[in-house]
C-alpha atoms as a PDB file:
ATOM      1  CA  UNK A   1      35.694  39.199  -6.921  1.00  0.00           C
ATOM      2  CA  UNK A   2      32.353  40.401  -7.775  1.00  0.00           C
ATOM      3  CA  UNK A   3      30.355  39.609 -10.622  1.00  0.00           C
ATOM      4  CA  UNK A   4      27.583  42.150 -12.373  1.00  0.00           C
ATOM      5  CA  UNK A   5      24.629  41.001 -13.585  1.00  0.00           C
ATOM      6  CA  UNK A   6      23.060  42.214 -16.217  1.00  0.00           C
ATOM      7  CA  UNK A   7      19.937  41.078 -17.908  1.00  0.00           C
ATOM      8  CA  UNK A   8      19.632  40.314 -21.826  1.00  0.00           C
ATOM      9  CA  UNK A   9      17.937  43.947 -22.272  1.00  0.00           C
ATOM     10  CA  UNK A  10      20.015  45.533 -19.991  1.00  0.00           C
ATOM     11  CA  UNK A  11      22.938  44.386 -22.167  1.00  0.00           C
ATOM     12  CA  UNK A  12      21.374  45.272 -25.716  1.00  0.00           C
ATOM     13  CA  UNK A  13      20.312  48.924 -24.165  1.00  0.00           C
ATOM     14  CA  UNK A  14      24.053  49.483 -23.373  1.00  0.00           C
ATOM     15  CA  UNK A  15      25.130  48.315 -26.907  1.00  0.00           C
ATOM     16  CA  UNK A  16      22.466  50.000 -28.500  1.00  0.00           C
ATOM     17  CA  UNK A  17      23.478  53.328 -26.779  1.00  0.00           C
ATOM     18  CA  UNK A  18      27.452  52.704 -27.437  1.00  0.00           C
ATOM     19  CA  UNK A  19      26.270  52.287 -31.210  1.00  0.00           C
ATOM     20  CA  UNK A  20      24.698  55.431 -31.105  1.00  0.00           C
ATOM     21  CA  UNK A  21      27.180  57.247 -29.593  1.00  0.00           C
ATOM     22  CA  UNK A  22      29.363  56.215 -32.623  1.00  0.00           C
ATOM     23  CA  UNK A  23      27.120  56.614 -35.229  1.00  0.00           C
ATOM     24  CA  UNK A  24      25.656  59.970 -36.284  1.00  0.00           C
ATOM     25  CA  UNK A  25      21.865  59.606 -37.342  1.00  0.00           C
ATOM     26  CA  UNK A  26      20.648  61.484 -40.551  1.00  0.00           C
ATOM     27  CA  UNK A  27      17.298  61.793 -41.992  1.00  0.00           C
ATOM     28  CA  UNK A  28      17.096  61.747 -45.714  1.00  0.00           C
ATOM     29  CA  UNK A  29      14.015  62.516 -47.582  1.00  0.00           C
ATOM     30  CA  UNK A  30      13.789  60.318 -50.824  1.00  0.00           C
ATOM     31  CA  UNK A  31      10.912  60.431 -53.418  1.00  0.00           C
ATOM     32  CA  UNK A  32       8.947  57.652 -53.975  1.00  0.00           C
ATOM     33  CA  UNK A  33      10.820  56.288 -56.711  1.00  0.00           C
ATOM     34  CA  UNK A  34      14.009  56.206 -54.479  1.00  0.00           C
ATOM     35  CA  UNK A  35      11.845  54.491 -51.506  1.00  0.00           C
ATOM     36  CA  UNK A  36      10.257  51.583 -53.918  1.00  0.00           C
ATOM     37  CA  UNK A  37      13.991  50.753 -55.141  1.00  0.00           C
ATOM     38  CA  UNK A  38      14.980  50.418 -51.668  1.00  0.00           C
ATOM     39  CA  UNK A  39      12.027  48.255 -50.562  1.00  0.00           C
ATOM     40  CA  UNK A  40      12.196  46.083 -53.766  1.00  0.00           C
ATOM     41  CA  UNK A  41      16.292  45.725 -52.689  1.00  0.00           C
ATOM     42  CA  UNK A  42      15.227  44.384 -49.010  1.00  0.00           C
ATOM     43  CA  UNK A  43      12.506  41.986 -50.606  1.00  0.00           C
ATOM     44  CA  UNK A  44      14.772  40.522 -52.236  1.00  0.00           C
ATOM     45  CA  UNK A  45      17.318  40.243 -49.705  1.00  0.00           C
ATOM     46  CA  UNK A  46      20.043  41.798 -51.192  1.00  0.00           C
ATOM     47  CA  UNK A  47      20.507  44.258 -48.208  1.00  0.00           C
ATOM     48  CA  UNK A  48      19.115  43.869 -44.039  1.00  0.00           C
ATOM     49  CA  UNK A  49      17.939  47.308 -44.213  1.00  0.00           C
ATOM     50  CA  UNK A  50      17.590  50.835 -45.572  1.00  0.00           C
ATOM     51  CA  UNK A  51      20.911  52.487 -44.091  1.00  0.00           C
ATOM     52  CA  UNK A  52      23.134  49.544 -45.902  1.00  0.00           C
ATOM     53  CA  UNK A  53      21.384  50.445 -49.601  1.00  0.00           C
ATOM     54  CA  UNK A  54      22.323  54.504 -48.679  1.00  0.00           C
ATOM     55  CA  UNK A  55      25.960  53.698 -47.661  1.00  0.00           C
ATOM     56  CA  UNK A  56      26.373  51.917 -50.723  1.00  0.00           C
ATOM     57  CA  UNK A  57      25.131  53.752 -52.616  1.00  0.00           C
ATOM     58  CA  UNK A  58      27.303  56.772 -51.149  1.00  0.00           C
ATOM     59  CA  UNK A  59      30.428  54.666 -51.857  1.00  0.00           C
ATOM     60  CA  UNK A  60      29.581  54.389 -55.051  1.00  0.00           C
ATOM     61  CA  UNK A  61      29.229  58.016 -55.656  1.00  0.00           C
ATOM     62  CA  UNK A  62      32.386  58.342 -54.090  1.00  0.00           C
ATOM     63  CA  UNK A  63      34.309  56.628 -56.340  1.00  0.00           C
ATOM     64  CA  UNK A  64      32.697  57.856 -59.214  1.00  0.00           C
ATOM     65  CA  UNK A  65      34.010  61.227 -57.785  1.00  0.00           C
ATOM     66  CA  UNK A  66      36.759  60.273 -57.237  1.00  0.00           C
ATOM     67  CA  UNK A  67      37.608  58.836 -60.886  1.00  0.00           C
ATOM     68  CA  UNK A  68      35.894  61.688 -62.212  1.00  0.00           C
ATOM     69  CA  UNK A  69      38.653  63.975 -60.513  1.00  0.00           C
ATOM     70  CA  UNK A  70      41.266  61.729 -61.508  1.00  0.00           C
ATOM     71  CA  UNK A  71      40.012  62.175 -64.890  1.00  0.00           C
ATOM     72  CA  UNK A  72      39.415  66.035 -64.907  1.00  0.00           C
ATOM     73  CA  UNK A  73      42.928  66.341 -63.746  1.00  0.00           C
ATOM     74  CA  UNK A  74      44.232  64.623 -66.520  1.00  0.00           C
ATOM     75  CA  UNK A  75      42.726  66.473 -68.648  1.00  0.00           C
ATOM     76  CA  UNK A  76      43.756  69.738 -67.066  1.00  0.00           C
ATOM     77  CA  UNK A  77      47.583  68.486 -67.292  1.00  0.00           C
ATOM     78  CA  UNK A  78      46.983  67.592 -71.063  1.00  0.00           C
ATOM     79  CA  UNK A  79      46.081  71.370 -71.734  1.00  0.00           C
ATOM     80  CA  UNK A  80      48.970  72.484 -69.566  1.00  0.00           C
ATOM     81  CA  UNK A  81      51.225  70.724 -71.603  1.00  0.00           C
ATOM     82  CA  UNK A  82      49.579  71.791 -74.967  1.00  0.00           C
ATOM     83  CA  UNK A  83      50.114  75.281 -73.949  1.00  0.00           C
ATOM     84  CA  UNK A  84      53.813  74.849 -73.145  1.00  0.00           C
ATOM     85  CA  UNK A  85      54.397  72.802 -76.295  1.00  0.00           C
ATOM     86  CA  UNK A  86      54.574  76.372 -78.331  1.00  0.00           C
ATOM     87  CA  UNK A  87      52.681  78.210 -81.164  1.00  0.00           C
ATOM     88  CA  UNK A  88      50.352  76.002 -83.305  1.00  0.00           C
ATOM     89  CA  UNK A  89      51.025  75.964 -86.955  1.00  0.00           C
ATOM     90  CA  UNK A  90      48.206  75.737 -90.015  1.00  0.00           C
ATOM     91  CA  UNK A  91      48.041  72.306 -91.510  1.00  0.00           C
ATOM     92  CA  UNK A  92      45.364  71.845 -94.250  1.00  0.00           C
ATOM     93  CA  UNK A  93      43.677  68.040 -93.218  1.00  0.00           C
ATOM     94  CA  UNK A  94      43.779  66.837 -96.982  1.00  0.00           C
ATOM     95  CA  UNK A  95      47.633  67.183 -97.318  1.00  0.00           C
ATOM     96  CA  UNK A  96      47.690  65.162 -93.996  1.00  0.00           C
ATOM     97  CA  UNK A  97      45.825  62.188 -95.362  1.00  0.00           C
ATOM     98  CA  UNK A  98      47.710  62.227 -98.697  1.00  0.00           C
ATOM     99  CA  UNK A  99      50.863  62.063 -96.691  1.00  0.00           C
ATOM    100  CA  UNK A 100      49.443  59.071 -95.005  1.00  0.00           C
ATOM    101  CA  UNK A 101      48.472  57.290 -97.736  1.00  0.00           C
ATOM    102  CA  UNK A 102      51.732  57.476 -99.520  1.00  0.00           C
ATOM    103  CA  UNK A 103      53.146  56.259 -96.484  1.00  0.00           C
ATOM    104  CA  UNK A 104      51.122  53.513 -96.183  1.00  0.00           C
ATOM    105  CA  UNK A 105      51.844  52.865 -99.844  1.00  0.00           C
ATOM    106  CA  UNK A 106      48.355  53.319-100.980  1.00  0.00           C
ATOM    107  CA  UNK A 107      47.489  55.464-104.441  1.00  0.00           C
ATOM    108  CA  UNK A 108      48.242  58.768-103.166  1.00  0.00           C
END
């Protein structure tokens, strides 16, 4: 059996170009404000490097999407179900807290 040699750059070269093949690259344009929050974050440590901070940050926003579907949604159902609950009738908001007060037995 024959053994293949490959040298320590050979090796990073071939992983380097199987990463690449897997990852698409994307340049984003961010304003300065954007690019001295991201260098501040990899002073500190917090992240190894730019593309972690922008795929977190992406998750994020996902999330919040998704939760602010979730939410629109609900709300869409609620007025669904208001429709279908039938013809709204006149109230007058002062007979409505009397009524509550006497049933709380409070001075009506």
């Amino acid at each position: 059996m024959e053994c293949i040699s490959m040298s320590n750059i050979d090796i990073i070269r071939h992983v380097a170009y199987i990463y690449l093949m897997e990852v698409p690259i994307m340049n984003v344009s961010l304003s300065s404000t954007f690019e001295a929050y991201i260098q501040k974050q990899l002073d500190e440590g917090t992240y190894n490097n730019a593309s972690e901070i922008v795929r977190e940050a992406l998750r994020l926003k996902m999330q919040q999407d998704e939760i602010y579907q979730a939410r629109l949604e609900s709300l869409r159902t609620a007025i669904i179900q208001g429709e279908k609950s039938g013809d709204s009738i006149s109230f007058d908001m002062r007979d409505i807290i009397q009524e509550a007060k006497k049933d709380a037995g409070l001075n009506a």
